[in-house]
Every structure is written in structure tokens, then in C-alpha cells.
Protein backbone atom coordinates (compact mmCIF):
# COMPACT_ATOMS: atom_id res chain seq x y z
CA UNK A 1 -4.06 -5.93 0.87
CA UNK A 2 -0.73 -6.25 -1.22
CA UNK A 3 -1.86 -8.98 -2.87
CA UNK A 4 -4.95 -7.54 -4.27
CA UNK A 5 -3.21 -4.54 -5.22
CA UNK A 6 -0.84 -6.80 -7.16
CA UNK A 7 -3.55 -8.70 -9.01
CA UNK A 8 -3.76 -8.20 -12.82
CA UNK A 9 -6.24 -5.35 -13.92
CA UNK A 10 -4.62 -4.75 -17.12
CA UNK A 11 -8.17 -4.67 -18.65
CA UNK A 12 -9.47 -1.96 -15.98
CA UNK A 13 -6.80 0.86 -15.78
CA UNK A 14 -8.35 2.94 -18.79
CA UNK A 15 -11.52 3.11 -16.34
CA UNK A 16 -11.10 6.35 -14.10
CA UNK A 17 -13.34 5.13 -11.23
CA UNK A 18 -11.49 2.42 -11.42
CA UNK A 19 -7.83 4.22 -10.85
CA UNK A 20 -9.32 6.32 -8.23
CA UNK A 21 -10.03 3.81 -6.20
CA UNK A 22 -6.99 1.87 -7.01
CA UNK A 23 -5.26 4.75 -5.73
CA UNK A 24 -7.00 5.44 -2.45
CA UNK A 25 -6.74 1.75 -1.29
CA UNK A 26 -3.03 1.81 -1.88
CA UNK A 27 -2.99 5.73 -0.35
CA UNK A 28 -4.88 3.79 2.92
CA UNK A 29 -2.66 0.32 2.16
CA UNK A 30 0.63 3.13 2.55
CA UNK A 31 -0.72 5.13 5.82
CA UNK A 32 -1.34 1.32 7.78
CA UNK A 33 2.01 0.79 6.82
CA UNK A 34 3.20 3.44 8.27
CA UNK A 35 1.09 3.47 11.16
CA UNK A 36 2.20 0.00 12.04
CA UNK A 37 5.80 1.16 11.79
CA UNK A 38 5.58 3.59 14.53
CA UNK A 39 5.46 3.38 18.35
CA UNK A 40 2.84 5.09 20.85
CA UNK A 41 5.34 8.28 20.12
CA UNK A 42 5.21 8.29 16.23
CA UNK A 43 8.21 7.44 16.06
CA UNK A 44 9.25 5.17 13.48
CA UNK A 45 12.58 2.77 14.96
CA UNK A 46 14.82 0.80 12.78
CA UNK A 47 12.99 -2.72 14.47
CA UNK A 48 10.08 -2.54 12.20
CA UNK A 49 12.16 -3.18 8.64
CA UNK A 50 10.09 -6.41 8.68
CA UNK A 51 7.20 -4.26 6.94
CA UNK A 52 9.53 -2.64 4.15
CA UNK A 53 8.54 -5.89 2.13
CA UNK A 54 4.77 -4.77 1.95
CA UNK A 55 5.67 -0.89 1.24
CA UNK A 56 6.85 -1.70 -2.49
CA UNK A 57 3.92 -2.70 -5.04
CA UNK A 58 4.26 -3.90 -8.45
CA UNK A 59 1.61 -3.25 -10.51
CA UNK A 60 0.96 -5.39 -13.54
């Protein structure tokens, strides 16, 4: 899912249907991320840094 929100769509961000959904896959990209972080008590422990590298996108 990173990687498609990391693909070029320089020619699509003055679309607003576009940017909506941009923004609710990388809303539902964020809450996985976060989900997968946590434990069977919501807690989030420090043994899960692994997915810190998918947290940060860089849009282009």
C-alpha cells in the first residue's frame, strides 16, 4: 500500500475525487499501521519499530 501511495500522480492532485480518495486510503493505510503495532491489549510496545518505515509517505 506504500508503494502505491508513493507513485507519481502529479497530473491527478488538482482532481478532488481524486484527493479524497488519496486521503482515505492513506487515513486506512495509517489505522493498519497502527493496528498492527498493537497487542491483543492496544497497547502499542517498543518491539514493533520495524513498521515506523511504512508510517512516513512521500508524496511526489
Amino acid at each position: 500500500m506504500k508503494d502505491v501511495l508513493e507513485e507519481d500522480y502529479s497530473d491527478l492532485w488538482h482532481e478532488s475525487e481524486f484527493c479524497l480518495a488519496f486521503l482515505a486510503l492513506q487515513d486506512e493505510q495509517q489505522r493498519f499501521l497502527r493496528l498492527s503495532k498493537s497487542n491483543s491489549d492496544g497497547e502499542n510496545p517498543r518491539r514493533f519499530h520495524w513498521a515506523n518505515r511504512y508510517a512516513k509517505i512521500h508524496i511526489k
